[in-house]
PDB file of N, CA and C in Angstrom:
ATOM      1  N   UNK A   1       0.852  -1.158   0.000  1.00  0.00           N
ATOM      2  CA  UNK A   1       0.000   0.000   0.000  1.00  0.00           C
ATOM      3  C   UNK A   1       0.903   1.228   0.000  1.00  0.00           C
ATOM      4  N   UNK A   2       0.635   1.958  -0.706  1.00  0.00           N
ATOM      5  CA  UNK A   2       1.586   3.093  -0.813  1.00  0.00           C
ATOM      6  C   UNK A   2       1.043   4.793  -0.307  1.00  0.00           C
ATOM      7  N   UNK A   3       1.679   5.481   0.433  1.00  0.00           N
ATOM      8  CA  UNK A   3       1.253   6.438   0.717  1.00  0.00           C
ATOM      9  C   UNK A   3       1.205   8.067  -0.069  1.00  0.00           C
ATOM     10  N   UNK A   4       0.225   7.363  -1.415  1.00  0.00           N
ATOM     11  CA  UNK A   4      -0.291   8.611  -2.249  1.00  0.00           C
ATOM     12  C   UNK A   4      -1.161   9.712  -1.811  1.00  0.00           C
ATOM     13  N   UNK A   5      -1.098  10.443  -1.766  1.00  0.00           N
ATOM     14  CA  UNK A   5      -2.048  11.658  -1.404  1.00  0.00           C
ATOM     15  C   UNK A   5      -2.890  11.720  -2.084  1.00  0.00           C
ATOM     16  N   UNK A   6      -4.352  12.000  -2.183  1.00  0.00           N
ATOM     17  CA  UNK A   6      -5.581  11.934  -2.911  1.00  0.00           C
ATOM     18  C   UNK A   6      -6.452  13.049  -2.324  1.00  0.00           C
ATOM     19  N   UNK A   7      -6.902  14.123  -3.575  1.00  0.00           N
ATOM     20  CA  UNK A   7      -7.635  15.056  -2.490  1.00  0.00           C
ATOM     21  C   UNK A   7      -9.121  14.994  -3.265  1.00  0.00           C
ATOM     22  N   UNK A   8     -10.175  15.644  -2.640  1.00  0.00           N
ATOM     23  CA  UNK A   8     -11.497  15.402  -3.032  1.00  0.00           C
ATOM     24  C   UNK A   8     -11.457  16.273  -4.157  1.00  0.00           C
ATOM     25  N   UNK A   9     -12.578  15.525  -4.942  1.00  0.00           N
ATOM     26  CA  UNK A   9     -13.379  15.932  -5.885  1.00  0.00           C
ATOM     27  C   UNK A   9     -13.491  17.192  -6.396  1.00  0.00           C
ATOM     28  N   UNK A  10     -13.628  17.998  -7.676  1.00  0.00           N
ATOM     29  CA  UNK A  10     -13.860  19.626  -7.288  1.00  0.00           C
ATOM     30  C   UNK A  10     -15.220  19.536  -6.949  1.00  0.00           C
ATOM     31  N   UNK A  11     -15.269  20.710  -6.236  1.00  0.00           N
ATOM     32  CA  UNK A  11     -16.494  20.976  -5.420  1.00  0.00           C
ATOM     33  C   UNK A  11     -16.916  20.828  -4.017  1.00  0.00           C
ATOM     34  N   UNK A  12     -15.553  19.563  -3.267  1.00  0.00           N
ATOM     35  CA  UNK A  12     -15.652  19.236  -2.356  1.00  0.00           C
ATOM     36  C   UNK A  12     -14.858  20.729  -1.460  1.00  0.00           C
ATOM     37  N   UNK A  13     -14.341  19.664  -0.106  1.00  0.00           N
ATOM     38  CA  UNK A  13     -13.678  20.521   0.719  1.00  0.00           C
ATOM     39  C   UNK A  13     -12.043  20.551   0.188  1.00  0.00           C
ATOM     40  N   UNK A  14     -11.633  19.801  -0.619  1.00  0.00           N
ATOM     41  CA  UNK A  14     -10.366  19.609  -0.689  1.00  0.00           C
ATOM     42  C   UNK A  14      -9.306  19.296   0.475  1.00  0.00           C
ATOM     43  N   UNK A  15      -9.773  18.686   0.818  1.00  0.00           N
ATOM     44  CA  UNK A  15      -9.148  17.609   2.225  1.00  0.00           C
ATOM     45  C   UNK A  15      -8.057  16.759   1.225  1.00  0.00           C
ATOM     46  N   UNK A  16      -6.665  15.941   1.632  1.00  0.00           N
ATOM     47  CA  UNK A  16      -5.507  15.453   1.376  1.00  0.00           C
ATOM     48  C   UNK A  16      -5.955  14.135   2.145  1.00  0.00           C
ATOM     49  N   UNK A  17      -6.418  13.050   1.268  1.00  0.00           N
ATOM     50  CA  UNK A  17      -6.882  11.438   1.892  1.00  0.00           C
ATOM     51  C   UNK A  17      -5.174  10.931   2.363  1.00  0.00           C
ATOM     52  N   UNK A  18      -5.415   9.890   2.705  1.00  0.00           N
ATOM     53  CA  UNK A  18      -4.027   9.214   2.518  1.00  0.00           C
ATOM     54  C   UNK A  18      -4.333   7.964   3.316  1.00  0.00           C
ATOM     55  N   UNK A  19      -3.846   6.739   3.463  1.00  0.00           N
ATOM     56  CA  UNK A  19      -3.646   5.465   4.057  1.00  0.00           C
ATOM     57  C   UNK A  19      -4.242   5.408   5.447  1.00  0.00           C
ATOM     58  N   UNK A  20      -3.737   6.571   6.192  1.00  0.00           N
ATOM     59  CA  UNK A  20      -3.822   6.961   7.263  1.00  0.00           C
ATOM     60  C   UNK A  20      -5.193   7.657   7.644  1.00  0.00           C
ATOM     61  N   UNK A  21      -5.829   8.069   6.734  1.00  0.00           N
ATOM     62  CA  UNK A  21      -6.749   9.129   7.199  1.00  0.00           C
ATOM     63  C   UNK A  21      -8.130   8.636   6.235  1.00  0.00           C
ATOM     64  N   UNK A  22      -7.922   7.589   5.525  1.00  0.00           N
ATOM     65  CA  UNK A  22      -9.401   7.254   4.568  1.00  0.00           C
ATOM     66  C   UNK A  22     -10.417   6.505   4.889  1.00  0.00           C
ATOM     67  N   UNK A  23     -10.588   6.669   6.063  1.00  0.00           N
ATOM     68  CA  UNK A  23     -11.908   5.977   7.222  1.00  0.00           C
ATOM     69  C   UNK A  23     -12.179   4.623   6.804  1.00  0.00           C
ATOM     70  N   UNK A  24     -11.018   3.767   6.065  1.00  0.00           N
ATOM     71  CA  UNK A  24     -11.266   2.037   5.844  1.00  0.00           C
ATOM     72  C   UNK A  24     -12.510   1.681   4.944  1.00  0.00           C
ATOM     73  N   UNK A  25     -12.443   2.125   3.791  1.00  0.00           N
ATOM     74  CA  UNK A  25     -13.586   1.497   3.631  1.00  0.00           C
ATOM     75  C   UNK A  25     -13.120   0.069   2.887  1.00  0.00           C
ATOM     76  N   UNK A  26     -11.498  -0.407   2.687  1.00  0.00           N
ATOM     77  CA  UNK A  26     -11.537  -1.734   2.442  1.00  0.00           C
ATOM     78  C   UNK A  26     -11.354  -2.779   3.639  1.00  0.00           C
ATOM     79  N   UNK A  27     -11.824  -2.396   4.509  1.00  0.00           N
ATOM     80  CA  UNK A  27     -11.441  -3.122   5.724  1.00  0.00           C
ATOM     81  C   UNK A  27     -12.750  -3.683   5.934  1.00  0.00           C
ATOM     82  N   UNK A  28     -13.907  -3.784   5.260  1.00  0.00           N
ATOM     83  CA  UNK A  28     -14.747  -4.466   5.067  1.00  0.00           C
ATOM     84  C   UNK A  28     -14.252  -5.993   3.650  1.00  0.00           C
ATOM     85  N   UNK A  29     -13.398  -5.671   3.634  1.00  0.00           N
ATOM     86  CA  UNK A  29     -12.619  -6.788   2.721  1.00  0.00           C
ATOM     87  C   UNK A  29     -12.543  -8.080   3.025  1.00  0.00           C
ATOM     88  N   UNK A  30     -12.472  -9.359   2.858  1.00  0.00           N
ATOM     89  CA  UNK A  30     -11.820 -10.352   3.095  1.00  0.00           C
ATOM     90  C   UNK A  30     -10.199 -10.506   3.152  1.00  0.00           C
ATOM     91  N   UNK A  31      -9.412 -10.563   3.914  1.00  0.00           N
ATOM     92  CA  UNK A  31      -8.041 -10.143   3.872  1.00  0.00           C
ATOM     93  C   UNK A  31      -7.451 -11.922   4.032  1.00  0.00           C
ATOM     94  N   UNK A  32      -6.830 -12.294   3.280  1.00  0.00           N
ATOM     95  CA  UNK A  32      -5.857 -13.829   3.230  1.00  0.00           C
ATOM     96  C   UNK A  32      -4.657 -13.493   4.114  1.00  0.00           C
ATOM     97  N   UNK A  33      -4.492 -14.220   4.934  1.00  0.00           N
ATOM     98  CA  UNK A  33      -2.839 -13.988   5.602  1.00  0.00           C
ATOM     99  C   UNK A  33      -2.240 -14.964   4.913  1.00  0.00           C
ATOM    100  N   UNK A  34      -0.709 -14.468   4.258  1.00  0.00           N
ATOM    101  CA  UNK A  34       0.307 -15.240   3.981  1.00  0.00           C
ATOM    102  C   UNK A  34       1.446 -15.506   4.642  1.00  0.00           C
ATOM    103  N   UNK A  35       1.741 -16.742   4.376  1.00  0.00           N
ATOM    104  CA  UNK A  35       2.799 -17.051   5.225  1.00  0.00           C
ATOM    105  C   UNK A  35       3.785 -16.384   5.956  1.00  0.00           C
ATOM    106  N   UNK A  36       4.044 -15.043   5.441  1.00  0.00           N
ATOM    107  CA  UNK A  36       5.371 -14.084   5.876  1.00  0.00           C
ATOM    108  C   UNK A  36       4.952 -13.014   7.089  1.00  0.00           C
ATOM    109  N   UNK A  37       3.477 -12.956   6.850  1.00  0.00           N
ATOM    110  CA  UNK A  37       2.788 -12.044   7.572  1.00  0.00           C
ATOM    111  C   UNK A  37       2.902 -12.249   9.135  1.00  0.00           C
ATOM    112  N   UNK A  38       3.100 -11.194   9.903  1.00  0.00           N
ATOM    113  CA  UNK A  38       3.039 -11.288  11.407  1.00  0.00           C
ATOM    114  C   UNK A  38       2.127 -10.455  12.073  1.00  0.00           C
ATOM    115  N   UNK A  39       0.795 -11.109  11.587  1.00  0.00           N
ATOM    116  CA  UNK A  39      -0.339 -10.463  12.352  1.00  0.00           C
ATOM    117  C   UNK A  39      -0.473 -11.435  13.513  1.00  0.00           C
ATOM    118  N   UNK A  40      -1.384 -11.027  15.002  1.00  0.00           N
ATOM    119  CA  UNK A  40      -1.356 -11.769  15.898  1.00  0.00           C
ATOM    120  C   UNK A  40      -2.415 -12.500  15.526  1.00  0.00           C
ATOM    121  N   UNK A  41      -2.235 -13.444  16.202  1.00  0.00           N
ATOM    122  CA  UNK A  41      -3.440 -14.971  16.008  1.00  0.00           C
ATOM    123  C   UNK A  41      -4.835 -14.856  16.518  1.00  0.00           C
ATOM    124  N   UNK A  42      -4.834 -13.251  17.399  1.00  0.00           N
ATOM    125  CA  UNK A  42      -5.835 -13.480  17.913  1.00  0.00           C
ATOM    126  C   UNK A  42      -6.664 -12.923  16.886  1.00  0.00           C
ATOM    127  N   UNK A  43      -6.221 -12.188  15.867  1.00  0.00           N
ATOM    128  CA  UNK A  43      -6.846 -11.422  14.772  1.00  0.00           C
ATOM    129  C   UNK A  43      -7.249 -12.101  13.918  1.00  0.00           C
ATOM    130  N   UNK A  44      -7.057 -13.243  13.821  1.00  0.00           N
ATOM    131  CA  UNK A  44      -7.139 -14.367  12.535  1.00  0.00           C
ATOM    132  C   UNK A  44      -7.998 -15.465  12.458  1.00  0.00           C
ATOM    133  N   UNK A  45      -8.894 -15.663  12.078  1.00  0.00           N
ATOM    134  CA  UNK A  45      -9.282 -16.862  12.036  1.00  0.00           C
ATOM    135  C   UNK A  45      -8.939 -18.183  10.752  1.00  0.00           C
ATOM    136  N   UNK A  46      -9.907 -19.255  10.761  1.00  0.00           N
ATOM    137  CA  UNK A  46      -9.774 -19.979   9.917  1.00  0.00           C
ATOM    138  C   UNK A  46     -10.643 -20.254   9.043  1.00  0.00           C
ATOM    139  N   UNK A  47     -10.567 -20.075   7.431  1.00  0.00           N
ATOM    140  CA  UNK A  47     -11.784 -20.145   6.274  1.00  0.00           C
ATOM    141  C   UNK A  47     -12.064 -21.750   6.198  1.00  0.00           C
ATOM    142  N   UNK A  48     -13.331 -21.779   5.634  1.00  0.00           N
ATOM    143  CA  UNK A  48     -13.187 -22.993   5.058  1.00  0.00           C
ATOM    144  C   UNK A  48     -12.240 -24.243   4.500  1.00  0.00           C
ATOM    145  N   UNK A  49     -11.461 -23.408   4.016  1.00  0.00           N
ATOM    146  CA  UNK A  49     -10.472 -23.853   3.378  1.00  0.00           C
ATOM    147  C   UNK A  49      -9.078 -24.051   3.818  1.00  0.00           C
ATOM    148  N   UNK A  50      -9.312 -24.143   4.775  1.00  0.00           N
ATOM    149  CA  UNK A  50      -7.781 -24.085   6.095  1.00  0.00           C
ATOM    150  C   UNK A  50      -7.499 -23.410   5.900  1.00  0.00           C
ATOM    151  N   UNK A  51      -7.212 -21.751   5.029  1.00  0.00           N
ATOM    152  CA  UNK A  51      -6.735 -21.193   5.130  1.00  0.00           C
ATOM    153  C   UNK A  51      -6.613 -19.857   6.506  1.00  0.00           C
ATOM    154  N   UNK A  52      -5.875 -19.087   7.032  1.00  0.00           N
ATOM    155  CA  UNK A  52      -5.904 -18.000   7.719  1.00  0.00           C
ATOM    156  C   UNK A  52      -6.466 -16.619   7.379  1.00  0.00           C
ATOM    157  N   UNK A  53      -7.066 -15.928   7.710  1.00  0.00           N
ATOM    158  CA  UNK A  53      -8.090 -14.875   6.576  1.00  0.00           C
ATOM    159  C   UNK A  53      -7.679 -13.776   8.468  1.00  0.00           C
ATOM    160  N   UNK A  54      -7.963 -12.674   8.095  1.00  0.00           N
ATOM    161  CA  UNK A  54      -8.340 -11.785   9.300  1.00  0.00           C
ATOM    162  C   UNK A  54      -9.390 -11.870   9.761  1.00  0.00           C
ATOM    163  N   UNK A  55      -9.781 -11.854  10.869  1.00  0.00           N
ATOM    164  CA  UNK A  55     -10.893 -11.810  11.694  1.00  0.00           C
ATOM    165  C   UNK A  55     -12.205 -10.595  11.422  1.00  0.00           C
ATOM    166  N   UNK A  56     -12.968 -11.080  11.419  1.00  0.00           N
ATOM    167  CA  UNK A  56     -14.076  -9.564  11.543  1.00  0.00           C
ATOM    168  C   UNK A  56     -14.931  -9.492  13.019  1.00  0.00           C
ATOM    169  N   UNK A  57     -15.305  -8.415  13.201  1.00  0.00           N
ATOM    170  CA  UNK A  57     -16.544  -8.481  14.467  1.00  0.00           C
ATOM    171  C   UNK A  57     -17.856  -8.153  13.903  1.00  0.00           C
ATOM    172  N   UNK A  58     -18.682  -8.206  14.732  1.00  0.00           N
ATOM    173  CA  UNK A  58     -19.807  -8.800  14.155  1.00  0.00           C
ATOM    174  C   UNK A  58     -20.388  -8.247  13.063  1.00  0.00           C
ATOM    175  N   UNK A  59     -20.362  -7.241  13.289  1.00  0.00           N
ATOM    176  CA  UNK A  59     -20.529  -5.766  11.669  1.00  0.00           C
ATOM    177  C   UNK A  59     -19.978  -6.094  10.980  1.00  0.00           C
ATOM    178  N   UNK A  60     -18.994  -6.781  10.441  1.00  0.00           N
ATOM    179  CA  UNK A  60     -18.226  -7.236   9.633  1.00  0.00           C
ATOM    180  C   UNK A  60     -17.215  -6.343   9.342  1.00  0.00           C
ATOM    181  N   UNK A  61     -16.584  -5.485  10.175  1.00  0.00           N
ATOM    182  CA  UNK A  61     -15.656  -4.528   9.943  1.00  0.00           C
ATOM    183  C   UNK A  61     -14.168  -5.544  10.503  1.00  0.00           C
ATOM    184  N   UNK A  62     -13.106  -5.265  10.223  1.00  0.00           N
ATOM    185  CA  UNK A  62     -11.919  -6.234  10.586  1.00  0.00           C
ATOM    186  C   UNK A  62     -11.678  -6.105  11.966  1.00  0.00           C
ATOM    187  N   UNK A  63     -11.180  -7.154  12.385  1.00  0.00           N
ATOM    188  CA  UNK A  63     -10.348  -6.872  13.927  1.00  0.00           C
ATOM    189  C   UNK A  63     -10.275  -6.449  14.070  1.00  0.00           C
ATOM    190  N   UNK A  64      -8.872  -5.796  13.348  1.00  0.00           N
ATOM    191  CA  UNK A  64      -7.752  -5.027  13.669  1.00  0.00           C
ATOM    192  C   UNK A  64      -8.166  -3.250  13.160  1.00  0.00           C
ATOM    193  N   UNK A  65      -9.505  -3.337  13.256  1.00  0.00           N
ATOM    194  CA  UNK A  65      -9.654  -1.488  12.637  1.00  0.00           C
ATOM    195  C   UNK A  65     -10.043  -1.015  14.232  1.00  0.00           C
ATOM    196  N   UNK A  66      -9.697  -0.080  14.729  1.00  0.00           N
ATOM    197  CA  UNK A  66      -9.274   0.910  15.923  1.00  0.00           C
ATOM    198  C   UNK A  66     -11.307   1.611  15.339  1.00  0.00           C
ATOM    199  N   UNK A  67     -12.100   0.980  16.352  1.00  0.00           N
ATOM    200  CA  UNK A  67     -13.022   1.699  15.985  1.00  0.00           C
ATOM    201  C   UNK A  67     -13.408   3.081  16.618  1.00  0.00           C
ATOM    202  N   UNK A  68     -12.349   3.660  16.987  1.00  0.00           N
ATOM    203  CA  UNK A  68     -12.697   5.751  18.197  1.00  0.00           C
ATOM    204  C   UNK A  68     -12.167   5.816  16.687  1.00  0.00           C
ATOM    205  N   UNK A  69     -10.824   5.160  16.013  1.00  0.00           N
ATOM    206  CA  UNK A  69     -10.327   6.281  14.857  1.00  0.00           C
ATOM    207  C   UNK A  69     -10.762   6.157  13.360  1.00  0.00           C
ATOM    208  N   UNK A  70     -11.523   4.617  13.413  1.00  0.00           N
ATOM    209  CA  UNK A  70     -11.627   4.172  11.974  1.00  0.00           C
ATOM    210  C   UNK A  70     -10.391   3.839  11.616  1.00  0.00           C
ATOM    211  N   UNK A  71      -9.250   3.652  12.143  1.00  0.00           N
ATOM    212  CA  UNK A  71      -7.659   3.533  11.106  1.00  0.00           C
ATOM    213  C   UNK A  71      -7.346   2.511  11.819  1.00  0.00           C
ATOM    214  N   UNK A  72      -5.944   1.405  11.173  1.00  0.00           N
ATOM    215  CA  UNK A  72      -5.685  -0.273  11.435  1.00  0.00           C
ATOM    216  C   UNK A  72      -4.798   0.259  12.906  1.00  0.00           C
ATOM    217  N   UNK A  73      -5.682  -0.824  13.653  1.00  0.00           N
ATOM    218  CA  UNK A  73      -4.571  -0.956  14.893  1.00  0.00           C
ATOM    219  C   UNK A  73      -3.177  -1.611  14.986  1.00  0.00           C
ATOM    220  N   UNK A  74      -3.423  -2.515  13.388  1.00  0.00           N
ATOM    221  CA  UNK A  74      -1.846  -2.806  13.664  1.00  0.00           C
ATOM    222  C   UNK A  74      -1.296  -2.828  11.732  1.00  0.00           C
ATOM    223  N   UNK A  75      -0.975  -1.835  12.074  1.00  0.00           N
ATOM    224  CA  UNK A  75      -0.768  -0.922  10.776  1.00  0.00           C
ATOM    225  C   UNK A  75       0.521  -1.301  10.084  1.00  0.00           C
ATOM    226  N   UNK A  76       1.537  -1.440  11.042  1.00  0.00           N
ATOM    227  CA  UNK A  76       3.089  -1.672  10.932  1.00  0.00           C
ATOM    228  C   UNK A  76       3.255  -3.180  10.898  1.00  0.00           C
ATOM    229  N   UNK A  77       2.450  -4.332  11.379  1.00  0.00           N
ATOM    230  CA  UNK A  77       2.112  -5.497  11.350  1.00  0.00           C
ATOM    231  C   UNK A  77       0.756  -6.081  10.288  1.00  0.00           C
ATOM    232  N   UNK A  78       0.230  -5.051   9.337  1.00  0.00           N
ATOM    233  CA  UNK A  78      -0.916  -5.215   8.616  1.00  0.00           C
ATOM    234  C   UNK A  78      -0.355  -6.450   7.952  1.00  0.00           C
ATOM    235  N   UNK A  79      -1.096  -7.170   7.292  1.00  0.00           N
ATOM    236  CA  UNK A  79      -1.143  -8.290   6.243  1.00  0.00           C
ATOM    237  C   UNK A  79      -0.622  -7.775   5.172  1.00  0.00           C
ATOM    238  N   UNK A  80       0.569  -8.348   4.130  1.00  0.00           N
ATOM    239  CA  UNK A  80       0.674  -8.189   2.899  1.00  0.00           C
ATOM    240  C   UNK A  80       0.045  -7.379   1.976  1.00  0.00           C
ATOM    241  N   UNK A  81      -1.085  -8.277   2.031  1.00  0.00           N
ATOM    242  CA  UNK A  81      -2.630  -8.251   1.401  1.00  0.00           C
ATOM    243  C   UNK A  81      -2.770  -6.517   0.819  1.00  0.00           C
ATOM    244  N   UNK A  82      -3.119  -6.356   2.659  1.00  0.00           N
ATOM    245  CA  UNK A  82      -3.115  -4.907   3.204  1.00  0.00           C
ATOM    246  C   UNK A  82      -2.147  -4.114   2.467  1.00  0.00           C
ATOM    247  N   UNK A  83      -1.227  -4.116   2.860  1.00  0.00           N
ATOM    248  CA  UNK A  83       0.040  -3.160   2.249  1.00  0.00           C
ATOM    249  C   UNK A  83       0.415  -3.036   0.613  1.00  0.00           C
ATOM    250  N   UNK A  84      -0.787  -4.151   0.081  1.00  0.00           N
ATOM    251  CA  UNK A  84      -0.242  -3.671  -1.108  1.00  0.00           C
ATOM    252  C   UNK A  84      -1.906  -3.234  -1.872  1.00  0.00           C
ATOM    253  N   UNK A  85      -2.559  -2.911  -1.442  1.00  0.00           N
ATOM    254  CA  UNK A  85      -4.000  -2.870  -1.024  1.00  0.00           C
ATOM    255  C   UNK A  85      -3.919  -0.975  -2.168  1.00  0.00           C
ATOM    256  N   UNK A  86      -3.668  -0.166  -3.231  1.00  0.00           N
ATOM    257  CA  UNK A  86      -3.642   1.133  -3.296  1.00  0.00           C
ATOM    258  C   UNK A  86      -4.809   1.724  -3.057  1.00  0.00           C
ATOM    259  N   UNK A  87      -4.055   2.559  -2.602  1.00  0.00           N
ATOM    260  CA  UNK A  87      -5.459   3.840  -2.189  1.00  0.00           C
ATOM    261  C   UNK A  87      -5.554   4.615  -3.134  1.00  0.00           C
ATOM    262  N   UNK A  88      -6.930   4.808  -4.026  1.00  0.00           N
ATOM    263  CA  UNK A  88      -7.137   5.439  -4.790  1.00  0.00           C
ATOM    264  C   UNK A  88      -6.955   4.619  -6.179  1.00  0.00           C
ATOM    265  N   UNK A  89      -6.639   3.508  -6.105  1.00  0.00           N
ATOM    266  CA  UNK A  89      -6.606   2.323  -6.912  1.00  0.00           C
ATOM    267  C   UNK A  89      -8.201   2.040  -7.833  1.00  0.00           C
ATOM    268  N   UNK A  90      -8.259   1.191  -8.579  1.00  0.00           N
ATOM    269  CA  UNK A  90     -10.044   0.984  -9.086  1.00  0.00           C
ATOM    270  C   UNK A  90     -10.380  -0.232  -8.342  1.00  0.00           C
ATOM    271  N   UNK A  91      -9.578  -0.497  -7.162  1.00  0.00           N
ATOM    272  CA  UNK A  91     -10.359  -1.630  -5.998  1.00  0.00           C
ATOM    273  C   UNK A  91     -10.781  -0.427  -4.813  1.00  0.00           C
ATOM    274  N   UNK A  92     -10.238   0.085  -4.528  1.00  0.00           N
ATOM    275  CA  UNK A  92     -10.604   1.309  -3.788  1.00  0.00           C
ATOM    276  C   UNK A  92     -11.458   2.090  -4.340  1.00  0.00           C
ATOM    277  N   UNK A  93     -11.611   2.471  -5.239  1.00  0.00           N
ATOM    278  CA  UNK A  93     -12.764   3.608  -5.655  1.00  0.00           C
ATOM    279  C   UNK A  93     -14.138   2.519  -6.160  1.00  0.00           C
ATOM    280  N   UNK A  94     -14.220   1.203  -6.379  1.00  0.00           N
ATOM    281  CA  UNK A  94     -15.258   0.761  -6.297  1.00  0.00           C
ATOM    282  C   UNK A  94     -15.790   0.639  -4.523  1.00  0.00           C
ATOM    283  N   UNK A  95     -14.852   0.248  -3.906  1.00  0.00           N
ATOM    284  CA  UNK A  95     -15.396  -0.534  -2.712  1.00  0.00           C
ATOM    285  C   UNK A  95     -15.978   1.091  -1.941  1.00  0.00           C
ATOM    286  N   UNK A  96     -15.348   2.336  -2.030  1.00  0.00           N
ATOM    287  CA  UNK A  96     -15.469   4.079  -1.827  1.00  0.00           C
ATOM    288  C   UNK A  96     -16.822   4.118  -2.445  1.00  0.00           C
ATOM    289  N   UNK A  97     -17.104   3.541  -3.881  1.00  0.00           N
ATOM    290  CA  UNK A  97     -18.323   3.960  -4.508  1.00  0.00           C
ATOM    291  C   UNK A  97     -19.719   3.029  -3.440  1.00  0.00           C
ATOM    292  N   UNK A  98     -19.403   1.853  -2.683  1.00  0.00           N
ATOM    293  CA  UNK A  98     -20.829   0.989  -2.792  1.00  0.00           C
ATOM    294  C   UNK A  98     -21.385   1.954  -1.637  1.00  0.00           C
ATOM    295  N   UNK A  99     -20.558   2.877  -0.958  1.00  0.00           N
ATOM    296  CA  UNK A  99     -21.486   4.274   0.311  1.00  0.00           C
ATOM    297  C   UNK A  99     -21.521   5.337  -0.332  1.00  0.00           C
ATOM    298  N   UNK A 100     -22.831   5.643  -0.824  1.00  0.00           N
ATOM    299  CA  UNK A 100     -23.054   7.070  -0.638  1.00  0.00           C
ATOM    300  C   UNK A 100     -22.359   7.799  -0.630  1.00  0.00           C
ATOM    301  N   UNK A 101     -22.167   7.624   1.230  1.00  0.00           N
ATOM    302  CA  UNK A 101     -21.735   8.792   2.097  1.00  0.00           C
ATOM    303  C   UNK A 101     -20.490   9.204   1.739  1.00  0.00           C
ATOM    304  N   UNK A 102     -19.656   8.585   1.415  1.00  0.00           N
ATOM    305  CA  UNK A 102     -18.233   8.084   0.874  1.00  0.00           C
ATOM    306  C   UNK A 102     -18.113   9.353  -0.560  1.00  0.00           C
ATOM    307  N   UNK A 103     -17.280  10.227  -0.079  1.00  0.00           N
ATOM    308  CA  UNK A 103     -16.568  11.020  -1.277  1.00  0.00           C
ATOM    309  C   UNK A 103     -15.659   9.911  -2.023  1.00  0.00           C
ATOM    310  N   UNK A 104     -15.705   9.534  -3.052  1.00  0.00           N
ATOM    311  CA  UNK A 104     -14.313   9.425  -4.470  1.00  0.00           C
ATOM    312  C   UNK A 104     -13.474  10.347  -4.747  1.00  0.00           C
ATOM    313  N   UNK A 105     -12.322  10.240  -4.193  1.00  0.00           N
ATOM    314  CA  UNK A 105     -10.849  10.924  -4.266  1.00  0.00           C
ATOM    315  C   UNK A 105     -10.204  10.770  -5.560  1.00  0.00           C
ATOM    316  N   UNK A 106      -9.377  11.586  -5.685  1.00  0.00           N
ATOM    317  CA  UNK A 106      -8.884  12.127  -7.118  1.00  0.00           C
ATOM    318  C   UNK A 106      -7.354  11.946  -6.799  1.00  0.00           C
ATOM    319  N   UNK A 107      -5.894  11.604  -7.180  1.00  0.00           N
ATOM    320  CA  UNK A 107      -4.762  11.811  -6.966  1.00  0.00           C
ATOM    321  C   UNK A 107      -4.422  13.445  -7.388  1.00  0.00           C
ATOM    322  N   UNK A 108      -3.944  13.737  -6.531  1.00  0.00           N
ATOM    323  CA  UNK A 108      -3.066  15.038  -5.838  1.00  0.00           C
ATOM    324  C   UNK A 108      -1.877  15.243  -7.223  1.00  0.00           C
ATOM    325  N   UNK A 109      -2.337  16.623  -7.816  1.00  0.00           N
ATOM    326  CA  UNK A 109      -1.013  16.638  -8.826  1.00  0.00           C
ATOM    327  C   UNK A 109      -0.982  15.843  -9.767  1.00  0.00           C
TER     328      UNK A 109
END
């Protein structure tokens, strides 16, 4: 995941999105842990498929999302998956499009 700057829309407020500050909306994702990954176990469960996936709570939002900030509690330990996850990507601006509420960000410059 890379830390591009993305600012709103014209017309909006022109706010500067970034990794850090884009209220998760792929953290409603299914996330695969791979082998290299050092997320804790308590975050993880098991799919069907033996595989390791991240955990959700009951809303289906991930474990590991810090719900006072909306942003990953373990950010520096995120999944692969995660980190290579772009913001402002066309997996991001669909999953941004299925809310409403949700402004679609533009890259900065």
């Amino acid at each position: 995941m890379t830390d591009t700057k993305f600012i709103a829309p014209d017309g909006e407020n022109g706010a500067v999105i970034t990794c850090a500050s884009c209220k998760a909306c792929c953290c409603r994702l299914e996330v695969m842990i791979m082998s290299e990954d050092e997320v804790p176990s308590h975050l993880t469960v098991e799919d069907r498929w033996e595989g390791r996936i991240m955990a959700r709570s009951e809303d289906g939002w991930c474990a590991a999302l810090d719900r006072d900030t909306m942003l990953c509690g373990i950010y520096e330990s995120r999944p692969a998956i995660s980190r290579d996850y772009e913001v402002g990507g066309s997996d991001c601006i669909s999953e941004r499009a299925k809310d409403p509420a949700v402004i679609v960000w533009r890259a900065k410059g």
